[in-house]
N, C-alpha and C. Protein backbone atom coordinates (compact mmCIF):
# COMPACT_ATOMS: atom_id res chain seq x y z
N UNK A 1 115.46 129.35 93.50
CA UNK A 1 115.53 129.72 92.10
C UNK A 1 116.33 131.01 91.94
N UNK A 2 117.50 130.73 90.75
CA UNK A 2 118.22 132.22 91.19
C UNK A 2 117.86 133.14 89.54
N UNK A 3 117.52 134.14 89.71
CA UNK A 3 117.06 134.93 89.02
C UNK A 3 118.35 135.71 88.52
N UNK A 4 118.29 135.26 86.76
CA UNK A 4 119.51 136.16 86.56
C UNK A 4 119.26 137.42 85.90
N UNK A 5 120.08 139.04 86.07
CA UNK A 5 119.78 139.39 85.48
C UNK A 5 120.90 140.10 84.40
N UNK A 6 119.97 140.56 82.86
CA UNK A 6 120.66 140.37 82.15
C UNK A 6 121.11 142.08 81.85
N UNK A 7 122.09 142.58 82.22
CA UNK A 7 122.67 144.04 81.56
C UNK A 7 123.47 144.15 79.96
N UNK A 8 123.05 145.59 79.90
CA UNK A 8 123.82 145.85 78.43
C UNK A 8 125.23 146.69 78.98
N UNK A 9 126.42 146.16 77.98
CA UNK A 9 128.08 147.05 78.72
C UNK A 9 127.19 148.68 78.33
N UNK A 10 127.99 149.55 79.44
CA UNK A 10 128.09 150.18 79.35
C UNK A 10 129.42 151.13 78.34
N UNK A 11 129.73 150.00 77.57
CA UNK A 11 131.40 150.85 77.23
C UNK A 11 131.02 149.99 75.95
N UNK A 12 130.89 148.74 75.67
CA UNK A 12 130.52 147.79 74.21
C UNK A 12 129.23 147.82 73.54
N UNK A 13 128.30 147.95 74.81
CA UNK A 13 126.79 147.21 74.33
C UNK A 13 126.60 145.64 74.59
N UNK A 14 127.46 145.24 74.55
CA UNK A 14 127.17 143.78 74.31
C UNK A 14 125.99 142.63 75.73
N UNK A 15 125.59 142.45 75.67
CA UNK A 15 124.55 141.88 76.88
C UNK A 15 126.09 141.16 77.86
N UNK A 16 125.37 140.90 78.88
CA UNK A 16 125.92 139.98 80.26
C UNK A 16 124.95 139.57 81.08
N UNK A 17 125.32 138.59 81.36
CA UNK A 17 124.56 138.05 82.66
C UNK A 17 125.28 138.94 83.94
N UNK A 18 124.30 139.76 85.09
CA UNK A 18 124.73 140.41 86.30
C UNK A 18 124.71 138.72 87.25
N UNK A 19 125.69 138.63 87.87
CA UNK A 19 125.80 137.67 88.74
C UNK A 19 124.78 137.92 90.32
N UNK A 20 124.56 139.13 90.39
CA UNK A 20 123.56 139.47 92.21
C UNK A 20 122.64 138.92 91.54
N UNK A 21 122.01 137.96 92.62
CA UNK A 21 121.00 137.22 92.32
C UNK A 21 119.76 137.79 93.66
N UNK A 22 118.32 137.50 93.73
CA UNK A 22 117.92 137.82 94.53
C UNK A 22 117.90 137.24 95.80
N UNK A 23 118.81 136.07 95.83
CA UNK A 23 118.89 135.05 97.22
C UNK A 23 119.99 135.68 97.87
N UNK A 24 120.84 136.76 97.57
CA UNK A 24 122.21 137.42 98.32
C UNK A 24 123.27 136.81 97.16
N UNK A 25 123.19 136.14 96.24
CA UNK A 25 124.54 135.98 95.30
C UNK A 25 125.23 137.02 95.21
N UNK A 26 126.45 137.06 95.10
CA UNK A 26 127.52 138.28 94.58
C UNK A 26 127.58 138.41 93.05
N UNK A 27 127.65 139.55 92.59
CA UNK A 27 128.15 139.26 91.22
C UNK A 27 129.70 139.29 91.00
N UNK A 28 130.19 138.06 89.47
CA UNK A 28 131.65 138.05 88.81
C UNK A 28 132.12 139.43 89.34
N UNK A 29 131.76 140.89 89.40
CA UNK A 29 132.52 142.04 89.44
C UNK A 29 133.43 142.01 90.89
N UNK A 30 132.88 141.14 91.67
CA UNK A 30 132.81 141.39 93.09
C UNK A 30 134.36 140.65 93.69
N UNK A 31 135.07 139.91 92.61
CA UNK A 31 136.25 139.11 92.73
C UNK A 31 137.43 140.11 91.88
N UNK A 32 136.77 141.33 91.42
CA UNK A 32 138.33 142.57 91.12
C UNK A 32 138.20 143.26 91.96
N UNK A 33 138.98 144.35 92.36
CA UNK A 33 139.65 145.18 93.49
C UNK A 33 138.50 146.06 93.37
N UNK A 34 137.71 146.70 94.12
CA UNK A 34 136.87 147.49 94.44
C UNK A 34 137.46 148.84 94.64
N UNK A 35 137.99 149.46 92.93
CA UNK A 35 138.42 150.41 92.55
C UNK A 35 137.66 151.35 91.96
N UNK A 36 136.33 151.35 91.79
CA UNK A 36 135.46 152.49 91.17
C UNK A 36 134.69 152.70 92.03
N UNK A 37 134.30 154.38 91.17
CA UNK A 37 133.30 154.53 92.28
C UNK A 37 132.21 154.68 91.37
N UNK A 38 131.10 154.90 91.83
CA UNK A 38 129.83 154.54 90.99
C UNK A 38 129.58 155.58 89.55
N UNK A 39 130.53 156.75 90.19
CA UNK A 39 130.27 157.74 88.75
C UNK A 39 131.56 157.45 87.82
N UNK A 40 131.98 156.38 88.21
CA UNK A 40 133.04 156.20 86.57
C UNK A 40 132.64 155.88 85.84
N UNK A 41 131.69 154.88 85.98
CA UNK A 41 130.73 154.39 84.82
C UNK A 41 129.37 154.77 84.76
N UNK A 42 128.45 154.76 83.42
CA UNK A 42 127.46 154.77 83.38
C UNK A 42 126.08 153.93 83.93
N UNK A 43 126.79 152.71 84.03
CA UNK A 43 126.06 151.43 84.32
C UNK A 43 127.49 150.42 84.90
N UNK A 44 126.80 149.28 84.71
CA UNK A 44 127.87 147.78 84.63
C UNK A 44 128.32 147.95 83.32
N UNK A 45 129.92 147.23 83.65
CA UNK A 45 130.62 147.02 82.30
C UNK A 45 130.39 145.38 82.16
N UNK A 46 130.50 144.43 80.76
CA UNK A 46 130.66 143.08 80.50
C UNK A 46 132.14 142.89 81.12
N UNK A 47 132.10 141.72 81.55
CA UNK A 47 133.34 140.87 82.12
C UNK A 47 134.78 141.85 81.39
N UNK A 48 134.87 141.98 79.95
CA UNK A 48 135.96 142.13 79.15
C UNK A 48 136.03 143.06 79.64
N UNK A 49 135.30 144.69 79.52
CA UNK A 49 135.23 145.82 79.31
C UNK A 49 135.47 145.93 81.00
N UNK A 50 135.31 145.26 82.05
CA UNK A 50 135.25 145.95 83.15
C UNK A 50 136.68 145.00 83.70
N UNK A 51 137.45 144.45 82.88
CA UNK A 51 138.69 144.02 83.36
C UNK A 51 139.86 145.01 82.96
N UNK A 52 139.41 145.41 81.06
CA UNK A 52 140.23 146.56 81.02
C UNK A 52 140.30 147.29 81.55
N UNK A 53 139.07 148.09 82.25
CA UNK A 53 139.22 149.28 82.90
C UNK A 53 139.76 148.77 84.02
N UNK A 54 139.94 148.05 84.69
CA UNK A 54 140.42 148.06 86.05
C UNK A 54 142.05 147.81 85.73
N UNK A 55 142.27 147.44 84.90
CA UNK A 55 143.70 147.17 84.52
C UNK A 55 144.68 148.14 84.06
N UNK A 56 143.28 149.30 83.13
CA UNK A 56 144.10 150.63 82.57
C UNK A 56 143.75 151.57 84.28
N UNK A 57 143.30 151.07 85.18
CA UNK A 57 143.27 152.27 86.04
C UNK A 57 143.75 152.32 87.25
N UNK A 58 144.14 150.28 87.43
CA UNK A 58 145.54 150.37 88.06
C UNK A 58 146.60 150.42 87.80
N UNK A 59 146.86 150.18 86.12
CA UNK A 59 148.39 150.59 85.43
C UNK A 59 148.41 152.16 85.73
N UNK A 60 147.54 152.92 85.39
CA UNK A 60 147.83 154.28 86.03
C UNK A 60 148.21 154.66 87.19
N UNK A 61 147.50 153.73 88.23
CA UNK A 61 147.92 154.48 89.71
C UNK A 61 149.32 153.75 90.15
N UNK A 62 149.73 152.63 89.58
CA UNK A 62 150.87 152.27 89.66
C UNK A 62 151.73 153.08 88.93
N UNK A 63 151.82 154.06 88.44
CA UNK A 63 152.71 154.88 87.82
C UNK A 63 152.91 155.73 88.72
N UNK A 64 152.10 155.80 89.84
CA UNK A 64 152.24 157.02 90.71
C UNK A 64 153.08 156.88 91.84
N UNK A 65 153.13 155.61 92.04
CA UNK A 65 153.91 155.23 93.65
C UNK A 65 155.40 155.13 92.52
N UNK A 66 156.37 155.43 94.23
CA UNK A 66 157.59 155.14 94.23
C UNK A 66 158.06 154.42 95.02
N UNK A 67 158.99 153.87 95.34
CA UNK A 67 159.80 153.71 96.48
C UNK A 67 159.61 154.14 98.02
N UNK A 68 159.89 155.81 98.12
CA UNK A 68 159.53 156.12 98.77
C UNK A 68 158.16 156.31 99.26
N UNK A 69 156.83 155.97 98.14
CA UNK A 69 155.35 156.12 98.80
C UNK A 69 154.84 154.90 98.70
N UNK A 70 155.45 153.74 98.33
CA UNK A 70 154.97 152.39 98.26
C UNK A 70 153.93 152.50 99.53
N UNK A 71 155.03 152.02 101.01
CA UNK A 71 154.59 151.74 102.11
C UNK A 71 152.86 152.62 102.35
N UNK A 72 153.01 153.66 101.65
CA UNK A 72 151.73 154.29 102.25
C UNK A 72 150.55 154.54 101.06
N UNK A 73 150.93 152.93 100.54
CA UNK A 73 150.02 153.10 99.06
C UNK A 73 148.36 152.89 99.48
N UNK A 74 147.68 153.06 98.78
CA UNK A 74 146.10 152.81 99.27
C UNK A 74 145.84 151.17 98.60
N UNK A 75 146.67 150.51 97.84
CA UNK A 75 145.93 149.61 97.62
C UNK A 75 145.92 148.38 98.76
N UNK A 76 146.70 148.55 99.81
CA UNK A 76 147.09 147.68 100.76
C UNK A 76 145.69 147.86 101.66
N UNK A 77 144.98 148.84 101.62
CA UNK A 77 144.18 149.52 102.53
C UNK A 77 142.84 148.77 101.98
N UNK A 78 142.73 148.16 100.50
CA UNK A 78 141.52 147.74 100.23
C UNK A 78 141.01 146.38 100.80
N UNK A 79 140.28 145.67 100.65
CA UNK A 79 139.43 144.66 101.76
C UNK A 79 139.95 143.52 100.46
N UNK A 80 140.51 142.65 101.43
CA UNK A 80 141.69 141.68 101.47
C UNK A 80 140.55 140.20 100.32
N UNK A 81 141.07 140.26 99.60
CA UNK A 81 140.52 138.67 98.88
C UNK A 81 141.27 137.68 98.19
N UNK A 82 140.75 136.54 98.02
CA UNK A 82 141.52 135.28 98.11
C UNK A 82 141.70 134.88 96.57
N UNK A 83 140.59 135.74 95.51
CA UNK A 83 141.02 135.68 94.19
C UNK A 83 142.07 136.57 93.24
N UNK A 84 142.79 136.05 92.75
CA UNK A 84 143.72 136.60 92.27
C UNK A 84 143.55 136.99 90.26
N UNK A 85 143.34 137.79 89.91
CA UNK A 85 142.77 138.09 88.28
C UNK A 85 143.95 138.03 87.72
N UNK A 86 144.29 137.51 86.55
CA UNK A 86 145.33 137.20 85.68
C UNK A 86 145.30 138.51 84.80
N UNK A 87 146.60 139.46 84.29
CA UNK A 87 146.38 140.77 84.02
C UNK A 87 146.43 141.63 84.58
N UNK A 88 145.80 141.63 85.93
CA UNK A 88 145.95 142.73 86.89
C UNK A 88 147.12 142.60 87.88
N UNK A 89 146.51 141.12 89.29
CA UNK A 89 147.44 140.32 89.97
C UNK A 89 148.69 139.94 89.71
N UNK A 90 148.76 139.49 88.52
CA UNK A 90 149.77 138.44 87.40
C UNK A 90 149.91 138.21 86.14
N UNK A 91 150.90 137.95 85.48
CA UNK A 91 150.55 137.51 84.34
C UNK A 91 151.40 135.92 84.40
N UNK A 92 151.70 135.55 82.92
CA UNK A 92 151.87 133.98 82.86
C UNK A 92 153.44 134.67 81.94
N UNK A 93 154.51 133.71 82.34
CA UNK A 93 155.27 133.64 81.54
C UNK A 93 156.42 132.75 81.23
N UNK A 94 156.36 131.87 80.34
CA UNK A 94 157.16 130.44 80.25
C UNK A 94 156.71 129.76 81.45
N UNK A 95 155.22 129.69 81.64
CA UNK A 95 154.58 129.08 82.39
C UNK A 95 154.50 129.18 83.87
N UNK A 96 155.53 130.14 84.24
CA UNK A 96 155.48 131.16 85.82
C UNK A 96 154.55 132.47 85.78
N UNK A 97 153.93 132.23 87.23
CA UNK A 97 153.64 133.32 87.54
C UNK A 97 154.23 134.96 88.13
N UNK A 98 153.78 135.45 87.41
CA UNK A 98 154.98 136.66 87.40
C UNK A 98 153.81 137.60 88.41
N UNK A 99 154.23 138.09 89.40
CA UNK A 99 153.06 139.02 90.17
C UNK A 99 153.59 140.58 90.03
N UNK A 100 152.67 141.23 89.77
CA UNK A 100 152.72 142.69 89.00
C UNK A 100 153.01 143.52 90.40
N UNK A 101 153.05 144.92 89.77
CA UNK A 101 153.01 145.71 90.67
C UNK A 101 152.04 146.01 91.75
N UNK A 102 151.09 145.31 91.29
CA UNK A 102 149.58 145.86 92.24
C UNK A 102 149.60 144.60 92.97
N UNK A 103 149.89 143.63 93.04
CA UNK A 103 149.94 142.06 93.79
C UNK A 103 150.72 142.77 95.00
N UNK A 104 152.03 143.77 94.70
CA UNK A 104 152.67 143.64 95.68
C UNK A 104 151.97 144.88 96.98
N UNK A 105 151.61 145.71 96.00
CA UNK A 105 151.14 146.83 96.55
C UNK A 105 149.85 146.21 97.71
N UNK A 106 149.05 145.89 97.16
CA UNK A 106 148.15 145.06 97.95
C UNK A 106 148.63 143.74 99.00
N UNK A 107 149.72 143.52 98.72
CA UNK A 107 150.35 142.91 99.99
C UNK A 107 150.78 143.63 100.93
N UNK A 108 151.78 144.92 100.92
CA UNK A 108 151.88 146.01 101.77
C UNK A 108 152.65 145.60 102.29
N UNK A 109 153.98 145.34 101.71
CA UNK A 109 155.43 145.30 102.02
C UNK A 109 156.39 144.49 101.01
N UNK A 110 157.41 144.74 101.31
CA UNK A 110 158.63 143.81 100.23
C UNK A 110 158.84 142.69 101.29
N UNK A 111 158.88 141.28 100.28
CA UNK A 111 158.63 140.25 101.05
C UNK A 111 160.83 139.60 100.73
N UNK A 112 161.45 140.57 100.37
CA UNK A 112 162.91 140.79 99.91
C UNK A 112 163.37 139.52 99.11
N UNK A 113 162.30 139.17 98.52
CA UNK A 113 163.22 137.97 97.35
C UNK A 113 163.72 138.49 96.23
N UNK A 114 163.85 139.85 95.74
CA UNK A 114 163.94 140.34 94.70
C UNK A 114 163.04 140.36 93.32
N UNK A 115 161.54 140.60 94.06
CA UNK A 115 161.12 140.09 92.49
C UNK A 115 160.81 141.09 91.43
N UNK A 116 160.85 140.76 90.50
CA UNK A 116 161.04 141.47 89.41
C UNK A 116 159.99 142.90 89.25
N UNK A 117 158.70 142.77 89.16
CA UNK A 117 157.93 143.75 90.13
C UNK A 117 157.55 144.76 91.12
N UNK A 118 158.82 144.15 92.31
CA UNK A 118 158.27 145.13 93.11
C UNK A 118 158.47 146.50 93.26
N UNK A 119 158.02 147.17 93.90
CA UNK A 119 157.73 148.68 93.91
C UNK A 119 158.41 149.01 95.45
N UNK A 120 158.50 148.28 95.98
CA UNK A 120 159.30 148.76 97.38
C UNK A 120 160.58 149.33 97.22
């Protein structure tokens, strides 16, 4: 029986279901980049509220690398996963996937096709 539990956003109010269940489930948060640390927020954010923030706070740190500091960026350094978030990873455009600056950064090198994105 998986026990859900239910939080208020910390940034909206609005309720959510927390995905950690008491059998070892992970929660939804656990498939974005493990970019905060526990004092950025007050609590859990809802799905919406905790995509913006991760989106306004890797558009920021992507403002910081160049060229020359790509190679020694920290996001390459974070623990490697197989889901990819639309917004952050990618966006959609005339039905291609376009991979952002942080897709590449977290790959941790120029893969030299020229893509429009990269930061290398």
């Amino acid at each position: 029986m998986n026990v859900i539990k239910v939080k208020s956003c910390s940034t909206c109010g609005s309720a959510f279901d927390c995905g950690d269940t008491l059998e070892g489930k992970k929660c939804w948060c656990n498939d974005f980049p493990p970019i905060f640390a526990p004092t950025d927020v007050i609590d859990c954010l809802c799905p919406k509220c905790f995509k913006n923030a991760c989106e306004v706070k890797i558009d920021e740190y992507v403002t910081t690398i160049s060229p020359e500091t790509a190679l020694k960026n920290k996001a390459k350094d974070l623990p490697k996963t197989t889901n990819l978030v639309e917004g952050i990873d990618y966006y959609i455009e005339n039905g291609n996937y376009v991979f952002k600056s942080w897709y590449h950064l977290k790959r941790g090198f120029c893969c030299k096709n020229g893509c429009r994105h990269c930061p290398y």
